[in-house]
Protein backbone atom coordinates (compact mmCIF):
# COMPACT_ATOMS: atom_id res chain seq x y z
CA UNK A 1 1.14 64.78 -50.10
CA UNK A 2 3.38 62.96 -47.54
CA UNK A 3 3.51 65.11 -43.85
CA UNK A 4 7.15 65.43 -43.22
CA UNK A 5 6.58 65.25 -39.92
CA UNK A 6 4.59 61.91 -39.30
CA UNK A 7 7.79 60.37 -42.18
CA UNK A 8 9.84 61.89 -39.54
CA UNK A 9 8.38 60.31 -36.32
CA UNK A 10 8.41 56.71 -38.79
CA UNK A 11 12.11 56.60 -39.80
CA UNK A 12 13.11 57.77 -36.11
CA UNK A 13 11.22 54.91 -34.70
CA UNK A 14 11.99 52.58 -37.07
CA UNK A 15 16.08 53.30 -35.99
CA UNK A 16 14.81 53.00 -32.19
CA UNK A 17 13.81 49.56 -32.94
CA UNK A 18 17.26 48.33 -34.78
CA UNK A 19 18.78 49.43 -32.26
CA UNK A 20 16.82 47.78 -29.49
CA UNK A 21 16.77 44.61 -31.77
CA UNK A 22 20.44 45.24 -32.57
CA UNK A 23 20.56 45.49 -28.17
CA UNK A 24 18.75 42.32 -27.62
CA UNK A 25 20.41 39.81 -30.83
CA UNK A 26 23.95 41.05 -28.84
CA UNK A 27 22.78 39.88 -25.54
CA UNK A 28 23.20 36.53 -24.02
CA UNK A 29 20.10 34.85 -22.54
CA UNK A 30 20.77 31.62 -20.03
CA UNK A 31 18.04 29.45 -19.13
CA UNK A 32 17.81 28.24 -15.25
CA UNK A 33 17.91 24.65 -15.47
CA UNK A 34 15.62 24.34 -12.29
CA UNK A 35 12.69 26.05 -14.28
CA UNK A 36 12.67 24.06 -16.95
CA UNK A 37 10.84 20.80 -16.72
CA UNK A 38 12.22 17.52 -15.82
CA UNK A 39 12.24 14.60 -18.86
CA UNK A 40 9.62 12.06 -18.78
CA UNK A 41 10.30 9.24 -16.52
CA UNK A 42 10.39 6.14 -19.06
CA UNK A 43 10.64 2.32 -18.19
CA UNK A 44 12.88 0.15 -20.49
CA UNK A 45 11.13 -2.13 -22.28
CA UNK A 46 13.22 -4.98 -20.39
CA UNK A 47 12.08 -4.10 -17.13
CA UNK A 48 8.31 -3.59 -18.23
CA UNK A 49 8.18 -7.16 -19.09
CA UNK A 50 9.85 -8.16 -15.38
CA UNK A 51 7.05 -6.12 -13.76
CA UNK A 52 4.52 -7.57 -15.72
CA UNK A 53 5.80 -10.92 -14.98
CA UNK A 54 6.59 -9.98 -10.67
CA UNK A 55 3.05 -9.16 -11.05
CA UNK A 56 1.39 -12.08 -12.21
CA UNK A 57 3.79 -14.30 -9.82
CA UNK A 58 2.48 -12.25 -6.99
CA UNK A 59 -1.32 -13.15 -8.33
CA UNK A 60 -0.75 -16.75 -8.29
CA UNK A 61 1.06 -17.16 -5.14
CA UNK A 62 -1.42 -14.69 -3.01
CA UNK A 63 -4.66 -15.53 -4.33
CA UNK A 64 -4.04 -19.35 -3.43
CA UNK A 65 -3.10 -18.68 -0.10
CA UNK A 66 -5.62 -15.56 1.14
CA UNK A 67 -8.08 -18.18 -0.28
CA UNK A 68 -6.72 -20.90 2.29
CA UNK A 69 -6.87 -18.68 4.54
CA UNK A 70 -10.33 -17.72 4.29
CA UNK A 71 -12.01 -20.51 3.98
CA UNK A 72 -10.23 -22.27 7.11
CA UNK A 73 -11.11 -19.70 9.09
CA UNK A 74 -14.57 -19.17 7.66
CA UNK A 75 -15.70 -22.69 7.73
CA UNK A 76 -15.05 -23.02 11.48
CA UNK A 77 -17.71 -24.20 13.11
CA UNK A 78 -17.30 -22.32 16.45
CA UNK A 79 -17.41 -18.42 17.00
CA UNK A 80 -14.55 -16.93 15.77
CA UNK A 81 -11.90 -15.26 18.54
CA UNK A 82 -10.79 -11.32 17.26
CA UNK A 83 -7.95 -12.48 15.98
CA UNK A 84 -9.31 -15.20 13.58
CA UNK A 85 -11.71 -12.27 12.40
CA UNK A 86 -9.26 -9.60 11.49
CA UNK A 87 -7.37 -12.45 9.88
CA UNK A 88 -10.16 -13.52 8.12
CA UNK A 89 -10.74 -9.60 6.76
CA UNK A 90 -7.17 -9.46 6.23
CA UNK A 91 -7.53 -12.51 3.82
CA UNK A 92 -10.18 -10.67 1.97
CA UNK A 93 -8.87 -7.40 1.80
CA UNK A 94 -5.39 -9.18 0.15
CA UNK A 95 -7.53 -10.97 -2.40
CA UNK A 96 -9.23 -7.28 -3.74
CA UNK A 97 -5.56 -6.20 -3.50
CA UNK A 98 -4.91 -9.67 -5.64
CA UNK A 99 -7.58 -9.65 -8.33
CA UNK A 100 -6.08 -6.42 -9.47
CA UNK A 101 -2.96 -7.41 -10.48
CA UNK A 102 -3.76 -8.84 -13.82
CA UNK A 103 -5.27 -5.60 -14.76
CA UNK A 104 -1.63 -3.73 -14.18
CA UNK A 105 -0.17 -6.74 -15.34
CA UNK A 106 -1.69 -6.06 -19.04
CA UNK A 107 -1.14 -1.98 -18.19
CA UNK A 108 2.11 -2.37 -17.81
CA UNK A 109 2.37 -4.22 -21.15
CA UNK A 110 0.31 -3.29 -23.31
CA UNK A 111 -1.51 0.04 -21.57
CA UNK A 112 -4.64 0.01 -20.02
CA UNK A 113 -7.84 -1.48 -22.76
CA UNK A 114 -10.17 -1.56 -20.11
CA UNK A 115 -11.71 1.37 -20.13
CA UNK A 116 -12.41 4.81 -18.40
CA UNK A 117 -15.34 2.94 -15.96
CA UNK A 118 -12.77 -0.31 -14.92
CA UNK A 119 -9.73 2.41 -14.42
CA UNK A 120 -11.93 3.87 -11.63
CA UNK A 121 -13.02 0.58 -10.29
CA UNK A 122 -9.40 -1.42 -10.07
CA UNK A 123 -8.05 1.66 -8.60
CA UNK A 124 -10.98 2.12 -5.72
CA UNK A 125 -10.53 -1.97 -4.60
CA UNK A 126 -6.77 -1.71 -5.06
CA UNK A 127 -6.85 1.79 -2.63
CA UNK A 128 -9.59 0.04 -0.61
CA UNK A 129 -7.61 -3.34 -0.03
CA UNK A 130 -3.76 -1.24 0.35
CA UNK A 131 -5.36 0.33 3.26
CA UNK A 132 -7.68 -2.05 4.79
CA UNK A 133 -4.89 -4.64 4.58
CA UNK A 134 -2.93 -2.44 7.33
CA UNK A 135 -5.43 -1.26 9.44
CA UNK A 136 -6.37 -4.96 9.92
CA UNK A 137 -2.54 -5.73 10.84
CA UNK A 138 -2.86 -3.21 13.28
CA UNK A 139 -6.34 -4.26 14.89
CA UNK A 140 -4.14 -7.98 15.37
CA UNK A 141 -1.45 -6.12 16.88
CA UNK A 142 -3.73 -4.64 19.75
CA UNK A 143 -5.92 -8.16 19.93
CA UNK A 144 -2.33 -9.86 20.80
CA UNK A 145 -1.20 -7.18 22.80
CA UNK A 146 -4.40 -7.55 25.18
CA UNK A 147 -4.20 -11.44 25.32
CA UNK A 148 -0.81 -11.31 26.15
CA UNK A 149 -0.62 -7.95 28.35
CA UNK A 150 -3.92 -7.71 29.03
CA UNK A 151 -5.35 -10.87 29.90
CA UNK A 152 -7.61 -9.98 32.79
CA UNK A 153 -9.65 -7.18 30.82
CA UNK A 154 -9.83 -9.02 27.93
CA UNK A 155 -11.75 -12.00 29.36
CA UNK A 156 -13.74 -9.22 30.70
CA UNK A 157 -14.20 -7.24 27.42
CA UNK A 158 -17.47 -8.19 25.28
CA UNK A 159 -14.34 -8.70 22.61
CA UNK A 160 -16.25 -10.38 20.05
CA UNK A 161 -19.03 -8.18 20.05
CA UNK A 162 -16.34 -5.05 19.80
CA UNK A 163 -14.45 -6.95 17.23
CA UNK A 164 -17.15 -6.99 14.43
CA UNK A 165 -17.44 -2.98 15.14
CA UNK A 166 -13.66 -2.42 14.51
CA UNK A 167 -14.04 -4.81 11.48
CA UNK A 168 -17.09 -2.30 10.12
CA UNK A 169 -14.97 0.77 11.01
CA UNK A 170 -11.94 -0.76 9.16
CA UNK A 171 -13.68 -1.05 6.01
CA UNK A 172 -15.47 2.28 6.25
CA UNK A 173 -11.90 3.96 6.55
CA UNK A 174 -10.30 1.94 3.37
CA UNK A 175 -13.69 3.30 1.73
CA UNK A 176 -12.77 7.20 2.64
CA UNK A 177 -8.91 6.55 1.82
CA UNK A 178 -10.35 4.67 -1.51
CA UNK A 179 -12.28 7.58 -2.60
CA UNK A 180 -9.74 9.66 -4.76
CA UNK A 181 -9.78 6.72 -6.82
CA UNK A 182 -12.75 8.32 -8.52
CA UNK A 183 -10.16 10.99 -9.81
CA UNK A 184 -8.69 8.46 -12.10
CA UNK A 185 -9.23 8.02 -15.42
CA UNK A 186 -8.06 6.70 -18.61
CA UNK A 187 -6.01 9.25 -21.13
CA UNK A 188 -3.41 9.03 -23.92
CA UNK A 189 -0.10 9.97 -22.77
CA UNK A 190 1.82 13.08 -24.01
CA UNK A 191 5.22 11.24 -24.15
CA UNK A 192 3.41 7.91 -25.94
CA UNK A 193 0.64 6.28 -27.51
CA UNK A 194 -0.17 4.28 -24.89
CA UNK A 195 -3.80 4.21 -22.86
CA UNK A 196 -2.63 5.47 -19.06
CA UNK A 197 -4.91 4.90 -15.75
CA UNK A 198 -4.07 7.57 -13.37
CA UNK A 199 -4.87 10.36 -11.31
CA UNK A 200 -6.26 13.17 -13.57
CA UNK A 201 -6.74 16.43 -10.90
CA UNK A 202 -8.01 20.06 -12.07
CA UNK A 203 -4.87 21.91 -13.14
CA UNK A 204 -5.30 25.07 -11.02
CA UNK A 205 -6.15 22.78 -7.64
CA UNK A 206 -4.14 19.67 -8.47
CA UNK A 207 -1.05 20.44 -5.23
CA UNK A 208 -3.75 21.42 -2.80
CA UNK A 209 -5.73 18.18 -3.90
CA UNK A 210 -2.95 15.75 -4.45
CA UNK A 211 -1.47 17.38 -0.95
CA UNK A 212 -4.14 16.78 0.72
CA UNK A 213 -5.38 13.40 -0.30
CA UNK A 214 -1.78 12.04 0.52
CA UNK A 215 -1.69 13.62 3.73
CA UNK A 216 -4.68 11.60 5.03
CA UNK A 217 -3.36 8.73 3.13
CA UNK A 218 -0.21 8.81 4.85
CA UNK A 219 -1.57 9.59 8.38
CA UNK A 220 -4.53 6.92 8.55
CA UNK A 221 -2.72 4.64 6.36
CA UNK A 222 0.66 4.47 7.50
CA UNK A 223 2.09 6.96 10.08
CA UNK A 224 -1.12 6.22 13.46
CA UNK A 225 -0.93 2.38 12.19
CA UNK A 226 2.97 2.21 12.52
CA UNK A 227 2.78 4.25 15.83
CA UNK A 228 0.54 1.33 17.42
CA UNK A 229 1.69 -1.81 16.46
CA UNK A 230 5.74 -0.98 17.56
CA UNK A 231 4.75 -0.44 20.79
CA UNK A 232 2.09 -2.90 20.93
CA UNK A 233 4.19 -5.59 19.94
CA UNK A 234 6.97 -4.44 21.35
CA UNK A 235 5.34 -4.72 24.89
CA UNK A 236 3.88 -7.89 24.19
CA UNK A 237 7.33 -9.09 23.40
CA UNK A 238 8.50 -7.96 26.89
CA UNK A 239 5.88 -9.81 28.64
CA UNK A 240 6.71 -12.71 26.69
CA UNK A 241 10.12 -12.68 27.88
CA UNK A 242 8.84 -13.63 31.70
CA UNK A 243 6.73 -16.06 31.05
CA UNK A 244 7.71 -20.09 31.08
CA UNK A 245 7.80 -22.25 28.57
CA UNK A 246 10.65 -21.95 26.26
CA UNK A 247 9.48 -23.23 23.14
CA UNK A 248 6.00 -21.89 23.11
CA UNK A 249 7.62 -18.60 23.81
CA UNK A 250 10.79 -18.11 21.37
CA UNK A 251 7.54 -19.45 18.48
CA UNK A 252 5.52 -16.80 19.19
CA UNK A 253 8.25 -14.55 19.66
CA UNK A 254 9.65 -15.26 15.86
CA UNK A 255 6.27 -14.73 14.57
CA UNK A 256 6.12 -11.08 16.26
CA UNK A 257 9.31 -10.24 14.72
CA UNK A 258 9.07 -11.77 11.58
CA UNK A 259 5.57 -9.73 11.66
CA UNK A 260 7.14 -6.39 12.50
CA UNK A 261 10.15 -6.47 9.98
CA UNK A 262 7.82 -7.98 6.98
CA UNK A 263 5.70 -4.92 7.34
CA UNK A 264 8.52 -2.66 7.82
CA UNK A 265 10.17 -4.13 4.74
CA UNK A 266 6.87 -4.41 2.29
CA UNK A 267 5.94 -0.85 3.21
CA UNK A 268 8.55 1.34 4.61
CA UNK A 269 10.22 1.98 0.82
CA UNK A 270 7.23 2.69 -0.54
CA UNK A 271 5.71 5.58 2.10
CA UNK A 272 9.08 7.09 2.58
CA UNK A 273 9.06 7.34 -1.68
CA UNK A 274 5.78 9.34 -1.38
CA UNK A 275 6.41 11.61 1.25
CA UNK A 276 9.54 12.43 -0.87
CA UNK A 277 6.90 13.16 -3.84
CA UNK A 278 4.84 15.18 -1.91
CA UNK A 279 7.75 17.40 -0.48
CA UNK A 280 9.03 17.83 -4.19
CA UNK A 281 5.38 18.51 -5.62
CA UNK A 282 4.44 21.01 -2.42
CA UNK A 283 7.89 22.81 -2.92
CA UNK A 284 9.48 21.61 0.47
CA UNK A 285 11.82 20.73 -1.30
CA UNK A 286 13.40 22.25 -4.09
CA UNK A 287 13.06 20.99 -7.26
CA UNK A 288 15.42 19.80 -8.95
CA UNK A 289 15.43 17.28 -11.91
CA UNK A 290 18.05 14.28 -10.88
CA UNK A 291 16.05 14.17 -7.55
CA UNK A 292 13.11 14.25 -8.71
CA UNK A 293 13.92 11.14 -11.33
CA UNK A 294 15.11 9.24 -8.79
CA UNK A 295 11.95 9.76 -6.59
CA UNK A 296 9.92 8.78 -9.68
CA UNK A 297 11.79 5.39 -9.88
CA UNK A 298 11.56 4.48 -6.79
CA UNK A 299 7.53 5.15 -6.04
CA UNK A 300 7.66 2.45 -8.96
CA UNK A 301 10.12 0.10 -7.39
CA UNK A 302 8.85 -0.12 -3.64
CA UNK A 303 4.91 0.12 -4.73
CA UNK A 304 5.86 -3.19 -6.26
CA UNK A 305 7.55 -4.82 -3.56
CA UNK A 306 4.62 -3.25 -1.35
CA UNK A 307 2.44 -5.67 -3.06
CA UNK A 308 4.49 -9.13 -1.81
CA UNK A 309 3.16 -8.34 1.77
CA UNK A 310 -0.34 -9.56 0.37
CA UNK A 311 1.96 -12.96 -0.52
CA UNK A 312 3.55 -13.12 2.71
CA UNK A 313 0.59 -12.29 5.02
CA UNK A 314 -0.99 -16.23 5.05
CA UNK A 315 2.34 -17.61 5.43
CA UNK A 316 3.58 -15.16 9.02
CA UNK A 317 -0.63 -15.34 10.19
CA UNK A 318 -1.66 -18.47 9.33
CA UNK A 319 0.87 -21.22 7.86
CA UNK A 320 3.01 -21.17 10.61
CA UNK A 321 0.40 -21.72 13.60
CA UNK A 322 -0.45 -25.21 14.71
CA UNK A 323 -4.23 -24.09 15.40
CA UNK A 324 -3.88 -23.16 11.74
CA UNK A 325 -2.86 -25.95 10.45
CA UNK A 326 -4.84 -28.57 12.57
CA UNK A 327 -8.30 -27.21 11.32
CA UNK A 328 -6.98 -27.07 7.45
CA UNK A 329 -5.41 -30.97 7.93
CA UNK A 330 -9.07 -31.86 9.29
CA UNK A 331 -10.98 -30.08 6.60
CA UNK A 332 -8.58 -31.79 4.15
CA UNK A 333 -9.10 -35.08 6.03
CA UNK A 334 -13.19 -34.57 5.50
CA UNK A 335 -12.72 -34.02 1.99
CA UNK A 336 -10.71 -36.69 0.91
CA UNK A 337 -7.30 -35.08 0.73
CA UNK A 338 -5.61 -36.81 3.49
CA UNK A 339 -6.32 -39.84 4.72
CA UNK A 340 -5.45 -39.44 8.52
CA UNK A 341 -3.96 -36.55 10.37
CA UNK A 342 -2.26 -36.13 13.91
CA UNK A 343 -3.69 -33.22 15.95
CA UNK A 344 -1.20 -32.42 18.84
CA UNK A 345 -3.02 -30.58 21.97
CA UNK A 346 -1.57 -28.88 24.70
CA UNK A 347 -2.06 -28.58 28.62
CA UNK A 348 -0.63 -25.50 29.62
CA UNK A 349 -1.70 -22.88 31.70
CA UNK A 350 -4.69 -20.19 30.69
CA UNK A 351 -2.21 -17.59 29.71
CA UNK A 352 0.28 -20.39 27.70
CA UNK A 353 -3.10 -21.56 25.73
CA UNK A 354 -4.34 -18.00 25.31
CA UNK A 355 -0.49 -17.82 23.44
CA UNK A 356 -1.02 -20.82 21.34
CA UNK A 357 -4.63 -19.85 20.43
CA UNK A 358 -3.54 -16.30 19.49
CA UNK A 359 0.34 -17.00 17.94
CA UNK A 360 0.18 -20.59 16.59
């Protein structure tokens, strides 16, 4: 036998809920557009193949030329001067950057087929030679500053000695900066089928990691570089302008500025593009998709034109100075190359050869 009451307390809420799903049907519901998630950032097919190609370009020209580079300077006979050993590390550190492009080359193509254990590797020398490449810009910019500025306490420096210590410290800092590298892996992508190599971080720590990994990134790697080689140079470039000796002076003057705005130019685009990241991802700024496309393109844009400083690096350090160029026409000359070679010398004052030796 049915309790009227409990039938009672069934059919009333049974009408309670009609009418709260009656309530709720009748009711409009918007959706904030800044909660929702932004669409996938996709490359046209078009301009996958013209990064694939910019990227092998890039291999052939800097490879060549780092090479040069490095063997010049390392088959000199004599001790090499600071500034022919940070150029020589600069060399090498551009050829780890170089011997990585094929592997984003075929990434970019055809995704990455190299593996979980290569992902890690590529991306360590590739974070390893990005930084070490600039620190090592910067150690030239305070070598020239105390030739130039400096030229009493740098005869009186043990500079050589000091030099390979800077050299070991430069490396061990690209290692540390290097080291989230390790966080990458290989995974399928949600929005293809293609094999990605990227940074894979623990979903409930991945802003204070990513944060914090770009914050020493950007400090060490960019930001306390940038702040010493403007006013290095740009002091140097003062003293320059009251000293004799025209053309020696306006040559080693171009190669400062030509120095100054290639960096600014390679690398510039591309830190501004992650700082922008990180204030989007850290909620600096607010979030909001458009924006945050458009930061997405261009970390992709200016990381690629980041790479042509590796390219332009032998020509502004090496190509252009006569010291340069005598020692490769002689090695050239010994091997069969040329068959005779001018070698031009110069009798200026101390501080005019310390120019030539250090600029040309």
């Amino acid at each position: 036998m049915t309790d009227p009451n409990k039938s009672s307390f069934i059919l009333d809420f049974g009408s309670i809920y009609d009418e709260l799903n009656f309530t709720y049907n009748d009711t409009d519901f918007n959706l904030n557009p800044e909660t929702q998630p932004c669409d996938t950032f996709r490359i046209p097919d078009a301009v996958i193949v013209v990064v694939g190609v910019f990227y092998v370009l890039v291999f052939l020209l800097a490879l060549p030329g780092n090479l040069v580079v490095g063997l010049v300077i390392g088959l000199s006979k004599r001790s090499l001067p600071p500034s022919d050993l940070y150029l020589l590390h600069l060399a090498v550190a551009d050829i780890l950057l170089t011997v990585t492009l094929p592997f984003w080359a075929t990434s970019v193509t055809k995704g990455w087929v190299f593996g979980d254990a290569m992902c890690k590797i590529v991306t360590i020398l590739q974070e390893l030679s990005f930084y070490s490449s600039i620190l090592f810009l910067t150690c030239i910019s305070i070598d020239r500053y105390m030739v130039i500025v400096r030229a009493t306490e740098a005869r009186r420096a043990n500079r050589q000695q000091v030099s390979w210590g800077v050299c070991a410290a430069v490396w061990s800092v690209g290692a540390l900066l290097s080291l989230p590298g390790l966080l990458n892996s290989s995974f399928k992508s949600q929005s293809s089928s293609m094999i990605l190599c990227a940074e894979q971080y623990d979903p409930g720590h991945a802003d204070a990691w990513r944060l914090a990994t770009r914050i020493l990134r950007q400090t060490l790697g960019f930001l306390i570089p940038l702040a010493i080689m403007l006013p290095c140079y740009g002091v140097t470039i003062k003293r320059l302008l009251h000293i004799r000796g025209g053309f020696q002076r306006q040559r080693a003057m171009r190669v400062i500025v030509s120095v100054v705005v290639a960096f600014l130019l390679c690398w510039t685009p591309y830190h501004i593009a992650v700082m922008a990241d990180t204030f989007f991802r850290s909620k600096v700024v607010p979030y909001q998709c458009p924006a945050r496309m458009a930061v997405d393109q261009a970390m992709f844009a200016t990381q690629s034109l980041g790479l042509l400083h590796s390219c332009v690096n032998p020509v502004l350090y090496a190509f252009v100075g006569e010291k340069f160029r005598r020692n490769l026409f002689q090695i050239m000359k010994k091997i069969g190359v040329l068959k005779r070679t001018s070698v031009t010398r110069s009798s200026r004052s101390s501080l005019s050869s310390e120019i030539t030796s250090t600029f040309m």
